[in-house]
N, C-alpha and C. Protein backbone atom coordinates (compact mmCIF):
# COMPACT_ATOMS: atom_id res chain seq x y z
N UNK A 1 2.00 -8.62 30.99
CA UNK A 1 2.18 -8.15 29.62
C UNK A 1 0.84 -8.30 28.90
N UNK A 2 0.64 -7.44 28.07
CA UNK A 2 -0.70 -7.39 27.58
C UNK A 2 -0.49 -8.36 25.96
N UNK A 3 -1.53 -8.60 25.86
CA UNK A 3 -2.42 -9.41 24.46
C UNK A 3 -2.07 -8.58 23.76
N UNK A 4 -1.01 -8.71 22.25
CA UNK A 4 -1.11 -7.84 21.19
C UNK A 4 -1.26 -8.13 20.27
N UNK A 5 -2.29 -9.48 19.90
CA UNK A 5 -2.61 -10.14 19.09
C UNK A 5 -1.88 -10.34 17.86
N UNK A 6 -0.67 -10.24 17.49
CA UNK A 6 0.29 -10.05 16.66
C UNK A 6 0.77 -11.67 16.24
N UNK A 7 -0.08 -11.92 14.75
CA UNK A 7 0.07 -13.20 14.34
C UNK A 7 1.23 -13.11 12.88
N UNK A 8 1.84 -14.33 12.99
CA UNK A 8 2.32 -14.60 11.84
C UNK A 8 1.88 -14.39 10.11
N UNK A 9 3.25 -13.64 9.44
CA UNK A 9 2.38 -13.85 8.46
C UNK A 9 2.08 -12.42 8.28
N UNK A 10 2.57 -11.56 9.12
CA UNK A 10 2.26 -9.79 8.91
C UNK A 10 3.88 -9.55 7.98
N UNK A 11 3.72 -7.77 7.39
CA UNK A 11 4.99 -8.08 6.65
C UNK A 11 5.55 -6.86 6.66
N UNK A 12 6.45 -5.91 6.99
CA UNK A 12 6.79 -4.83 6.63
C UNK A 12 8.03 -4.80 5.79
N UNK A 13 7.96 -3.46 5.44
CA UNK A 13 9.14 -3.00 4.19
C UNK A 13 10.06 -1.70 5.20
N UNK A 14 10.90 -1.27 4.33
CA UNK A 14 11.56 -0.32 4.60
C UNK A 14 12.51 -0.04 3.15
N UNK A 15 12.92 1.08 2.89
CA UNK A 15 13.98 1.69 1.74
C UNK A 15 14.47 2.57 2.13
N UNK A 16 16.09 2.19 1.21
CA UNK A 16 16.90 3.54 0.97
C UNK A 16 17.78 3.67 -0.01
N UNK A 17 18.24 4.55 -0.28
CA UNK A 17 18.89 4.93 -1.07
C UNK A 17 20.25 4.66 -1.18
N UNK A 18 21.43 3.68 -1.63
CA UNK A 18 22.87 3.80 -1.08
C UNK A 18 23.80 5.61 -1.84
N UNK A 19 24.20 5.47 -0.23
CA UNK A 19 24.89 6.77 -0.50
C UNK A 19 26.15 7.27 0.04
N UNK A 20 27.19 8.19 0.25
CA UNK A 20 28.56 8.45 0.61
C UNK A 20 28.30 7.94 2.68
N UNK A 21 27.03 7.99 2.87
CA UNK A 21 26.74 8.30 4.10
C UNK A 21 26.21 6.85 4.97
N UNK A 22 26.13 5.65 3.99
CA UNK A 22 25.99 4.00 4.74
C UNK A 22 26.14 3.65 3.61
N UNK A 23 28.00 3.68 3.55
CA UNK A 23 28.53 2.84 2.78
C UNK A 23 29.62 1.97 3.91
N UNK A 24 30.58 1.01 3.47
CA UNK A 24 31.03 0.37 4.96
C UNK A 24 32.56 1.23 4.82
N UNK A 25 33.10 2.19 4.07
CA UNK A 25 33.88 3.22 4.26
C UNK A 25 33.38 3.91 5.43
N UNK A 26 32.34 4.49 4.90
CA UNK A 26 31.70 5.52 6.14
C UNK A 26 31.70 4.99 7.91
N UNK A 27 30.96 3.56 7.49
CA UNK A 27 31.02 2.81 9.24
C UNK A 27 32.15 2.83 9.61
N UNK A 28 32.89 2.17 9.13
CA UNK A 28 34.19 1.94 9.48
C UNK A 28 34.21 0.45 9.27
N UNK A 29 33.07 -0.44 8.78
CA UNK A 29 32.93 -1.66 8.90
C UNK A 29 33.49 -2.47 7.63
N UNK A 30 34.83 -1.23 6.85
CA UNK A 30 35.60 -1.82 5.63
C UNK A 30 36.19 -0.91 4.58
N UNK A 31 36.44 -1.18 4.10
CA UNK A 31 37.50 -0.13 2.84
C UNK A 31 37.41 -0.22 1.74
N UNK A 32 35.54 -0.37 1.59
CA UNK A 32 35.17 -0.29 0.38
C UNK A 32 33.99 0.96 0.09
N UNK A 33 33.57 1.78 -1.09
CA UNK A 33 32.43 2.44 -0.81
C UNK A 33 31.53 1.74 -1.38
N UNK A 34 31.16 0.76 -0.42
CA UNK A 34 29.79 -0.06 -1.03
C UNK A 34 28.61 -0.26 0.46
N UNK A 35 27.21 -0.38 0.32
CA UNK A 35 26.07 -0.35 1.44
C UNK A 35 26.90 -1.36 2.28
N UNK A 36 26.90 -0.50 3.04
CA UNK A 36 27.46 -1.43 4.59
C UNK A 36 26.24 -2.42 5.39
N UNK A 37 27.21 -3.59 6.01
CA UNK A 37 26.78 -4.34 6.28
C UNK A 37 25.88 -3.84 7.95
N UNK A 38 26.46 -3.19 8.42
CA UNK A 38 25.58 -2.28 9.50
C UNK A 38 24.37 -1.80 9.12
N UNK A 39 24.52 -0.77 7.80
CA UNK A 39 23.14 -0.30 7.45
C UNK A 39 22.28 -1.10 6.50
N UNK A 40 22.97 -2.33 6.12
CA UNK A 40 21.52 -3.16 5.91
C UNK A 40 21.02 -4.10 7.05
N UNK A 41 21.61 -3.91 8.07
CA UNK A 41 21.06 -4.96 9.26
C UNK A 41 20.21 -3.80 9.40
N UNK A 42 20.18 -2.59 9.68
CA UNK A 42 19.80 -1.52 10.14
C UNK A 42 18.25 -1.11 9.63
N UNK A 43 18.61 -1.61 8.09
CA UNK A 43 17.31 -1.22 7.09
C UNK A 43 16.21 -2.22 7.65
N UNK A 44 16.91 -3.58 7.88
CA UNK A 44 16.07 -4.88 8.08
C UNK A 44 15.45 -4.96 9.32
N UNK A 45 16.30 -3.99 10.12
CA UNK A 45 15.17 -3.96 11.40
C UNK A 45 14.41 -2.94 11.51
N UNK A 46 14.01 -1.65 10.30
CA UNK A 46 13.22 -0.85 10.00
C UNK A 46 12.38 -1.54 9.87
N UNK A 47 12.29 -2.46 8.37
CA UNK A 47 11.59 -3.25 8.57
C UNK A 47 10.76 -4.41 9.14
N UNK A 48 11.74 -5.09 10.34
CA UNK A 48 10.64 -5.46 11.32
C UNK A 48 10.14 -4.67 12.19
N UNK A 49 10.10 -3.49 12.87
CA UNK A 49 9.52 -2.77 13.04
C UNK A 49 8.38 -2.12 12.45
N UNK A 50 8.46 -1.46 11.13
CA UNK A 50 7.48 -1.41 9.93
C UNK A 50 6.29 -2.42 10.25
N UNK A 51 6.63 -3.57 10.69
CA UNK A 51 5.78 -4.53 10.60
C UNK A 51 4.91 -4.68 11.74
N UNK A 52 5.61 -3.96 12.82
CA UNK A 52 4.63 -4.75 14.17
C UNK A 52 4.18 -3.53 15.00
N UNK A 53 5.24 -2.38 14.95
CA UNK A 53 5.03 -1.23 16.05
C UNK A 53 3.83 -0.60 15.98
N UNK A 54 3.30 -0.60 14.92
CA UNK A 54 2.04 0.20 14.26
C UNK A 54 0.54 -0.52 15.09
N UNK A 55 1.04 -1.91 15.79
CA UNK A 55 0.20 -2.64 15.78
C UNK A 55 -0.07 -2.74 17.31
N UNK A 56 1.15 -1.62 17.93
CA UNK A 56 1.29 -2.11 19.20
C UNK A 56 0.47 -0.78 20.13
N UNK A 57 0.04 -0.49 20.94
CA UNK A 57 -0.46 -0.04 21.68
C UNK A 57 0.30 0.94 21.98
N UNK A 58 -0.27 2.12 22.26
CA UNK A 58 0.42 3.92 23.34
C UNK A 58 1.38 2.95 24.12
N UNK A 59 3.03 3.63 24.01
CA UNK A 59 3.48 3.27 25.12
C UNK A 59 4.43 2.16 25.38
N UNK A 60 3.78 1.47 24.07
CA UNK A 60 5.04 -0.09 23.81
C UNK A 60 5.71 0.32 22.75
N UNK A 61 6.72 -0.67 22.47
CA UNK A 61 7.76 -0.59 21.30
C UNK A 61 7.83 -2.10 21.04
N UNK A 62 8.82 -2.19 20.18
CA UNK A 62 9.55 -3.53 20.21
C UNK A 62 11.40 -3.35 20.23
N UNK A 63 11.95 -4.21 20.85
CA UNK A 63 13.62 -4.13 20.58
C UNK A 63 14.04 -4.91 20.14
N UNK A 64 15.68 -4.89 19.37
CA UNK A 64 15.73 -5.83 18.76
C UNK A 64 16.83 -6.67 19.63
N UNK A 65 16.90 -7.73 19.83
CA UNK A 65 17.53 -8.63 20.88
C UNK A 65 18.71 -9.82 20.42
N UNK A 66 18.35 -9.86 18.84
CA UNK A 66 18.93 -10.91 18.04
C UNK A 66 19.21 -11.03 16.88
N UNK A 67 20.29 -11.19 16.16
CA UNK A 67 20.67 -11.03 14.66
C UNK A 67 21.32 -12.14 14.30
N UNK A 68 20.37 -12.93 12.99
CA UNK A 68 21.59 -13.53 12.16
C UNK A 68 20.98 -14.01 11.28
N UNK A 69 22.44 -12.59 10.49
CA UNK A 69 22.15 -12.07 9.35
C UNK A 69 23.28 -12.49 8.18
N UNK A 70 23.12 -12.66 6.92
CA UNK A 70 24.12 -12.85 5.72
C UNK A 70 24.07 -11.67 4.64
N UNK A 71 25.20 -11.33 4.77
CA UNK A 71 25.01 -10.33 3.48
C UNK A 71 25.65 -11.16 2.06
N UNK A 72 24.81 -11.29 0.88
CA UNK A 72 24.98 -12.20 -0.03
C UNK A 72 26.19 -10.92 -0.90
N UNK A 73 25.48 -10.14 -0.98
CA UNK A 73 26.47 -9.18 -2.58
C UNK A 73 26.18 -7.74 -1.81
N UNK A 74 27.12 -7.15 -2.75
CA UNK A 74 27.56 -5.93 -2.51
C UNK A 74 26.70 -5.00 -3.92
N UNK A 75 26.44 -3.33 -2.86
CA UNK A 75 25.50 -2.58 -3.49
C UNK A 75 26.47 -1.40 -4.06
N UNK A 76 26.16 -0.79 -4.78
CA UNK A 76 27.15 0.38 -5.09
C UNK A 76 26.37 1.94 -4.74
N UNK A 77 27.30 2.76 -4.61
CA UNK A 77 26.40 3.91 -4.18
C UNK A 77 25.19 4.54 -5.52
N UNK A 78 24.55 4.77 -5.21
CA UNK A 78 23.09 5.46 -6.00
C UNK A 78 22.08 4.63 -6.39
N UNK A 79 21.94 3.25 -6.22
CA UNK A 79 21.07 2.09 -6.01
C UNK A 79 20.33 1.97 -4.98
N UNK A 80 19.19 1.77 -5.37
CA UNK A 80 18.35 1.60 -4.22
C UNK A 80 18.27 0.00 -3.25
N UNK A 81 17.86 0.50 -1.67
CA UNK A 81 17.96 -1.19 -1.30
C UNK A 81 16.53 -1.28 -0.85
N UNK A 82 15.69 -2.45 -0.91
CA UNK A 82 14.72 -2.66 -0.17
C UNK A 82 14.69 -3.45 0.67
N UNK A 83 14.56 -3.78 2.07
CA UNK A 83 14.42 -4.65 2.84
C UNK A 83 12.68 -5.03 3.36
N UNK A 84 12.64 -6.64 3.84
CA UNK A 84 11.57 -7.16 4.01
C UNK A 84 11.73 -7.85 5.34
N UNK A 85 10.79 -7.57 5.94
CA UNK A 85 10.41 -8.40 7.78
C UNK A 85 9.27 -9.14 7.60
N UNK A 86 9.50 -10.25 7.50
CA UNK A 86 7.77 -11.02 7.43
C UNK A 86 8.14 -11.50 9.30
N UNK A 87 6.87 -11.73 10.27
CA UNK A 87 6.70 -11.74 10.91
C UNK A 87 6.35 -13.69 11.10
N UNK A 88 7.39 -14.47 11.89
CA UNK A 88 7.04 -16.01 11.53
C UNK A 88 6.69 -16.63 12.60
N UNK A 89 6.96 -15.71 14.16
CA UNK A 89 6.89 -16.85 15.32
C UNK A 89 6.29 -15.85 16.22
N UNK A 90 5.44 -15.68 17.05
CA UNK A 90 4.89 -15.01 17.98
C UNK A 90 5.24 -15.72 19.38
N UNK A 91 5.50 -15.00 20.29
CA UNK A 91 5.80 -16.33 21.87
C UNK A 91 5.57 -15.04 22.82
N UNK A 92 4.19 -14.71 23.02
CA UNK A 92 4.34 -13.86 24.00
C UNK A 92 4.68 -12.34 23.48
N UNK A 93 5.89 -11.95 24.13
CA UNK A 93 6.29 -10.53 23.86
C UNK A 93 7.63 -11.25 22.64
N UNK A 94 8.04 -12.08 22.40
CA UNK A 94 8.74 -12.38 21.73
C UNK A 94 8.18 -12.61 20.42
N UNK A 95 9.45 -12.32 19.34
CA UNK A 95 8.86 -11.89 17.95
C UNK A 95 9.99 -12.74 17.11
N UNK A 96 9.88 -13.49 16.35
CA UNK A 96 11.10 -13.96 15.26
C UNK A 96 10.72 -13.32 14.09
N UNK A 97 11.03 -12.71 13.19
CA UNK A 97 10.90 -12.32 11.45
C UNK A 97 12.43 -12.95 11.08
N UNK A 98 11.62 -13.28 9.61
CA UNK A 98 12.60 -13.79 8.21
C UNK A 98 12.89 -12.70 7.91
N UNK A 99 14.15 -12.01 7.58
CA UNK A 99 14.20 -10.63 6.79
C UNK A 99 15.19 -11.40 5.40
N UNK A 100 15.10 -10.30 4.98
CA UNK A 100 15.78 -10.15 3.46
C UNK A 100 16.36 -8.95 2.44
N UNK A 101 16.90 -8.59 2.23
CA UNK A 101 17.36 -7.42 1.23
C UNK A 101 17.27 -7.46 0.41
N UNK A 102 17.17 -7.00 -0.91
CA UNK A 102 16.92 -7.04 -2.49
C UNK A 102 18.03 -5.11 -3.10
N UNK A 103 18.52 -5.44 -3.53
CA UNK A 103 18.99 -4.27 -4.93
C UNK A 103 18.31 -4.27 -5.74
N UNK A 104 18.30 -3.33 -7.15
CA UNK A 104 17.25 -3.88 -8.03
C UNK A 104 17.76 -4.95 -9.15
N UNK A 105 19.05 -5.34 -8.55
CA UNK A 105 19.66 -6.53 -9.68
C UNK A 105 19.13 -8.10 -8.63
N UNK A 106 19.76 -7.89 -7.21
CA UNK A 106 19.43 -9.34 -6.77
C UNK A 106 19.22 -9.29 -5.26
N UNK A 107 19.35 -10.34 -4.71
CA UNK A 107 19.02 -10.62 -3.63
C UNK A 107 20.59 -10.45 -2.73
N UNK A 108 20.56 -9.39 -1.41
CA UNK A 108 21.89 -8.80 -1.21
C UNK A 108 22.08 -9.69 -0.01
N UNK A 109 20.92 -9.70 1.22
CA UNK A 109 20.75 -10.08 2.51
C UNK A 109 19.96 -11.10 2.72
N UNK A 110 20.19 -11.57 3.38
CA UNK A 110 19.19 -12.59 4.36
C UNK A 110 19.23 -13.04 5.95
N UNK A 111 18.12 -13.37 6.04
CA UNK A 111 18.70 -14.04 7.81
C UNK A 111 17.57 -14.08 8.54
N UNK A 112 17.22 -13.93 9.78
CA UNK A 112 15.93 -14.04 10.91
C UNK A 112 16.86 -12.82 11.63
N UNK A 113 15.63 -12.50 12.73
CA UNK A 113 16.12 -11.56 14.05
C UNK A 113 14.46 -11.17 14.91
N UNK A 114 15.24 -11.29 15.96
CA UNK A 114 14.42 -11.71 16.64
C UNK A 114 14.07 -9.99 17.82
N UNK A 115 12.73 -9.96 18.21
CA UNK A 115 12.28 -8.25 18.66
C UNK A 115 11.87 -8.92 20.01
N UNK A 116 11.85 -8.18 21.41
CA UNK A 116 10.53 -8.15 22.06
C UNK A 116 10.08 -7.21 22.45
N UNK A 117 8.69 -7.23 23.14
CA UNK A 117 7.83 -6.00 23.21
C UNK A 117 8.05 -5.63 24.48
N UNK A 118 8.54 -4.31 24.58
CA UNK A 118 8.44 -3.70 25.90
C UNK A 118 7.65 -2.44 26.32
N UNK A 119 7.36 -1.95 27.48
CA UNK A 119 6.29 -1.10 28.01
C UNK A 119 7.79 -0.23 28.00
N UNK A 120 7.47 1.17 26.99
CA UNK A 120 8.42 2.00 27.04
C UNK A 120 8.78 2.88 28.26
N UNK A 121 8.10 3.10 29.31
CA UNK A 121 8.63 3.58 30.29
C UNK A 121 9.75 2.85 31.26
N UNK A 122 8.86 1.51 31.19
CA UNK A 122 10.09 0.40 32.13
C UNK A 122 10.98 0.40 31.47
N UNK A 123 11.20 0.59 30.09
CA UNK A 123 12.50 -0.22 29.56
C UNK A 123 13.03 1.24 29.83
N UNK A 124 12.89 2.63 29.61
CA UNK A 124 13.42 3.47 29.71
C UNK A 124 14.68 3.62 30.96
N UNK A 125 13.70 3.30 31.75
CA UNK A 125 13.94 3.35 33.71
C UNK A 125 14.54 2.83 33.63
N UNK A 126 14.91 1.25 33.24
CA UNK A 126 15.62 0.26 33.36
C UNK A 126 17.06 0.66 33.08
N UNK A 127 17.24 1.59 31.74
CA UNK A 127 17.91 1.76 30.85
C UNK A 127 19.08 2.90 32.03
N UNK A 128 17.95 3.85 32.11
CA UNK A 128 18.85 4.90 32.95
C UNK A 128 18.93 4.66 34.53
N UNK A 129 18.75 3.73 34.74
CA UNK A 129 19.09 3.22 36.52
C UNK A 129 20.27 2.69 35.94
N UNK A 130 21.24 2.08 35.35
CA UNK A 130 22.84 1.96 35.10
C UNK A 130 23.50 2.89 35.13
N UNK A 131 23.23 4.36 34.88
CA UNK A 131 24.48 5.36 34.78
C UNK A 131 24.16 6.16 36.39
């Protein structure tokens, strides 16, 4: 595995918009129309991504391997969400980020989740040698 010099302390963002379309009606993940708890795990790993892929070499990625996550409050549709990946533990191809969510009233999400870096062809191969 190659050197991707990827230190602590890097930070990415990601946004969206809540809408009829990742609310947890829509997932199926509840029977409310409010930002589902799927699509803010979802936003939060935009954002660790945001944070590291840019950094990574032709050919690699990162995946995400680990979640745990809290959703504090509930968003209503036409509010915006922002999510944050600060980057805290490097181990190799292994990655931990702090993430977080924000509305523009408060703080929605929180939690860690954890990425590692793979050479996108192997993981591909890997992927389709099961079916």
């Amino acid at each position: 595995m190659a050197d991707f010099n990827l230190k602590p302390g890097l930070i990415g963002q990601a946004k969206t918009e809540v809408s009829d379309n990742n609310t947890a009606l829509k997932f199926g993940s509840g029977t409310v129309n409010v930002f589902a708890t799927p699509a803010m795990v979802a936003l939060m790993e935009t954002a660790a991504i945001n944070c590291v892929d840019r950094h990574l070499p032709d050919g690699y990625s990162s995946v995400g391997t680990r979640l745990d996550i809290r959703h504090l409050a509930a968003t209503p549709v036409g509010m915006e969400v922002a999510a944050e990946a600060e980057l805290v533990e490097v181990d190799g191809p292994r990655l931990k980020f702090k993430v977080s969510a924000y509305d523009s009233k408060e703080k929605i999400g929180e939690g860690t989740h954890n990425r590692y870096i793979v050479k996108l062809d192997e993981f591909i191969t890997r992927a389709r040698e099961k079916s």
